[in-house]
Protein backbone atom coordinates (compact mmCIF):
# COMPACT_ATOMS: atom_id res chain seq x y z
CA UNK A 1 0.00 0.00 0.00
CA UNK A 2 1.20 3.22 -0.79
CA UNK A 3 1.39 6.17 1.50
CA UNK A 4 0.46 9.61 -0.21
CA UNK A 5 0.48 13.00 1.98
CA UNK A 6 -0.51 16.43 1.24
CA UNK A 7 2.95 17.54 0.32
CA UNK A 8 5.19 16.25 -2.15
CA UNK A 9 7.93 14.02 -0.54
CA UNK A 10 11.01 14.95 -1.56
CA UNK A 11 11.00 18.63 -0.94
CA UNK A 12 9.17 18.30 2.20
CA UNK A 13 11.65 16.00 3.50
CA UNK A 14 14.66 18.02 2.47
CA UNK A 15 12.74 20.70 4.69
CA UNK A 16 12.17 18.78 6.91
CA UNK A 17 15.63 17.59 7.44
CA UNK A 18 16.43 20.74 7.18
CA UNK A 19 15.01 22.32 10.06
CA UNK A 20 15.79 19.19 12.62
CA UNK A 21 19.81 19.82 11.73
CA UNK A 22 19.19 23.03 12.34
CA UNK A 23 17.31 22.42 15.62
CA UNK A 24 20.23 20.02 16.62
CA UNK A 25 22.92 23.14 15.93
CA UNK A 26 20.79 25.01 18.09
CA UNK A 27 19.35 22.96 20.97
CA UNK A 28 23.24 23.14 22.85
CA UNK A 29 22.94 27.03 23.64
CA UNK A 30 18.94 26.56 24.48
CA UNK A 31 20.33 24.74 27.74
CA UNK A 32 22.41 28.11 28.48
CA UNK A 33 19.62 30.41 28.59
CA UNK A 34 16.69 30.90 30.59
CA UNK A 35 14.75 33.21 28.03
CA UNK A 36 13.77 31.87 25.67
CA UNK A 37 15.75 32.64 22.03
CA UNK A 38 14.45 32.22 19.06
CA UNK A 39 16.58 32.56 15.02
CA UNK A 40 14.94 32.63 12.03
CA UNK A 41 15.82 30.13 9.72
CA UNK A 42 15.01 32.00 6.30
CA UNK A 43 17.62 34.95 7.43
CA UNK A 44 19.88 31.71 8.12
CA UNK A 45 22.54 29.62 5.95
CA UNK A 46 19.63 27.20 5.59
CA UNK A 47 16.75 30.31 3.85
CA UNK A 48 17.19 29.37 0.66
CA UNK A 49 17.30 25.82 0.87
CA UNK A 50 13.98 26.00 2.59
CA UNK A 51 12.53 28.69 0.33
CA UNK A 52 12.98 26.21 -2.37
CA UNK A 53 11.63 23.24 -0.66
CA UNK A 54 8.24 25.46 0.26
CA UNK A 55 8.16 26.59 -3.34
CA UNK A 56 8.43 22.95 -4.72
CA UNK A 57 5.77 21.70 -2.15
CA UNK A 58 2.18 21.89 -2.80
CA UNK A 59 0.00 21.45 0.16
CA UNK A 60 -3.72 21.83 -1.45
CA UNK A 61 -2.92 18.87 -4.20
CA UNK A 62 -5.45 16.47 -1.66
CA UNK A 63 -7.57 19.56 -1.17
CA UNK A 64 -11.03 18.29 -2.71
CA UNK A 65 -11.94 20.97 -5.49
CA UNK A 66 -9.17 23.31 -4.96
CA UNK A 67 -6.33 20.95 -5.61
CA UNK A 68 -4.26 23.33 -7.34
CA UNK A 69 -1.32 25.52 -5.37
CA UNK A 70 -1.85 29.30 -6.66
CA UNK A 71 -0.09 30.95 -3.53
CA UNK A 72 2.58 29.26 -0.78
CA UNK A 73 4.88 31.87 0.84
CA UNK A 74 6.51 31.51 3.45
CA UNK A 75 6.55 34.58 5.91
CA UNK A 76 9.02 33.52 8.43
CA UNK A 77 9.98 30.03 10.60
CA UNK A 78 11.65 30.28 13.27
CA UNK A 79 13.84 27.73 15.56
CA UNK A 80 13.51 28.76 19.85
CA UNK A 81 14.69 27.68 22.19
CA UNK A 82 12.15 25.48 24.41
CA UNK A 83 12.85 23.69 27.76
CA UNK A 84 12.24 20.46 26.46
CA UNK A 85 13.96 20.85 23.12
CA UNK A 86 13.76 23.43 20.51
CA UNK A 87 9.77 24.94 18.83
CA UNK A 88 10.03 25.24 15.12
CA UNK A 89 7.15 28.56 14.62
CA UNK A 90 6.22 28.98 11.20
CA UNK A 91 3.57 31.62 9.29
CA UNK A 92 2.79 31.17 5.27
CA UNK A 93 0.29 32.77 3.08
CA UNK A 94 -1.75 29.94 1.18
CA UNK A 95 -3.98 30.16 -1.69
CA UNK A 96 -5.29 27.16 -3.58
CA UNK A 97 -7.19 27.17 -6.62
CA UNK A 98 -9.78 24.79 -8.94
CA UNK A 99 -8.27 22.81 -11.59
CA UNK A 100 -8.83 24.46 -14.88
CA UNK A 101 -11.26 21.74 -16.08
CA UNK A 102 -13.70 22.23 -13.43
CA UNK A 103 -17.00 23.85 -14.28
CA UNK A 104 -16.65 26.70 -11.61
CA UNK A 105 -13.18 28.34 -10.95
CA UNK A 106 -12.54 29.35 -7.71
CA UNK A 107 -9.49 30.54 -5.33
CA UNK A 108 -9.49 29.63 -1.55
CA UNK A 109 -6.76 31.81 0.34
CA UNK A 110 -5.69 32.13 4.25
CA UNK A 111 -2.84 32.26 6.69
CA UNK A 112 -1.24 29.79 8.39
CA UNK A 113 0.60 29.22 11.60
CA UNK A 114 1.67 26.51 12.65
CA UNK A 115 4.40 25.42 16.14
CA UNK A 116 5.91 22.39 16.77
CA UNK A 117 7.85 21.20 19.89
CA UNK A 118 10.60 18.52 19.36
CA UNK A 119 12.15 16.97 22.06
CA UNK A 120 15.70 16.38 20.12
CA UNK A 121 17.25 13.47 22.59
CA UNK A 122 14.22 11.27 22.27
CA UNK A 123 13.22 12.55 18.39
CA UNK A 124 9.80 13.11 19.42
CA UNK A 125 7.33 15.54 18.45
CA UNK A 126 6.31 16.49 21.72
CA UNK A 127 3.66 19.10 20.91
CA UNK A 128 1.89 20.86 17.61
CA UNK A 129 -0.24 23.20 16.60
CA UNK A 130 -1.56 23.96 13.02
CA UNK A 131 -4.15 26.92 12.47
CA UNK A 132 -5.25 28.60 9.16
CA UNK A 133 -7.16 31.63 9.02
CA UNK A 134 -9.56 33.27 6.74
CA UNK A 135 -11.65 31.18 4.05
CA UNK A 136 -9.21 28.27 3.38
CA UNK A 137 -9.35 27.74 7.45
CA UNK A 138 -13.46 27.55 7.60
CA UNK A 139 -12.81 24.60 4.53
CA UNK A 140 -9.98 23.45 6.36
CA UNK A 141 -11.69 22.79 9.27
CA UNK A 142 -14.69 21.20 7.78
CA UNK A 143 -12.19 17.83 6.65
CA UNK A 144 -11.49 16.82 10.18
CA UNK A 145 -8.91 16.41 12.56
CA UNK A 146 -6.36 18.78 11.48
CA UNK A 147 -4.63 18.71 14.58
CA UNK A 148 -4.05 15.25 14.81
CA UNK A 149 -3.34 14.85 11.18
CA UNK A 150 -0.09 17.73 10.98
CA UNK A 151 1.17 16.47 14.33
CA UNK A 152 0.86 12.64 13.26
CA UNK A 153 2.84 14.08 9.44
CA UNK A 154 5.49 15.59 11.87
CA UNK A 155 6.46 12.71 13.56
CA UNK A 156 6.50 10.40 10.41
CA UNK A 157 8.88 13.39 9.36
CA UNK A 158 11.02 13.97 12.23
CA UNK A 159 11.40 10.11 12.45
CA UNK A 160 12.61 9.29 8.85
CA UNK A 161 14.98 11.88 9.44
CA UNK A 162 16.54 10.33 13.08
CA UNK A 163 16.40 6.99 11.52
CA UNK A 164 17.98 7.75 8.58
CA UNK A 165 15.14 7.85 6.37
CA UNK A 166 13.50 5.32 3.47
């Protein structure tokens, strides 16, 4: 049986592994403060690495009716520091559109923010929190648990990656 997600997989992963060797950089000097510090990641050696993985990935392909990417920008991710690990916080514009062959054409757009707490030692996902605003939120919302859907994708993620990956 194949596996399909909402992303493509290759640049997904790549971002993926991206941000959790960037996260294991980091977490040493989250230990040293008490604040916590956070570094963007698209201002970082990583940026356009990542930029080109979001560009490359289209979330609303398994988006019934608007299964067509029109808009995915990242606005900013960010690695903190966290006292159980590092939080990856990221915000992205998202727009998805009808397929050209449909009888009505139509263009869904939102925000979304999403955080996610990994707990580096034990390469667990140890909390996550996906939320999309405007019109592609209220559609969004109506396909489920979309909670336990991104933080189920993360781990899948963030355990290729400490296992070597498939």
């Amino acid at each position: 049986m194949t596996q399909t997600s909402a992303f493509s997989p290759s640049p997904l992963r790549a971002f993926t592994r991206t941000l959790l060797l960037a996260a294991i950089c980091v977490a040493p000097l989250s230990q040293a403060k008490a604040a916590p510090a956070c570094w963007s990641l698209l201002q970082s050696k990583y940026g356009p690495g990542i930029e080109k993985a979001v560009d490359e990935a289209d979330p609303c392909e398994k988006v019934p009716g608007l299964d067509h990417k029109e808009k995915f920008v990242l606005k900013s991710l960010d690695l903190c520091s966290a006292p159980s690990g590092v939080q990856i916080n990221a915000r992205a514009d998202l727009a998805c559109k009808s397929g050209s062959h449909g009888l009505l054409q139509a263009t869904v757009s939102g925000e979304l923010e999403a955080s996610m707490t990994v707990d580096i030692g034990a390469c667990k996902v140890t909390d996550a929190h996906v939320g999309v605003n405007g019109p592609i939120g209220q559609l969004l919302s109506s396909v489920g648990e979309i909670q336990g859907l991104a933080r189920s994708f993360a781990q899948r993620k963030i355990s290729e990656i400490c296992g070597g990956g498939k």
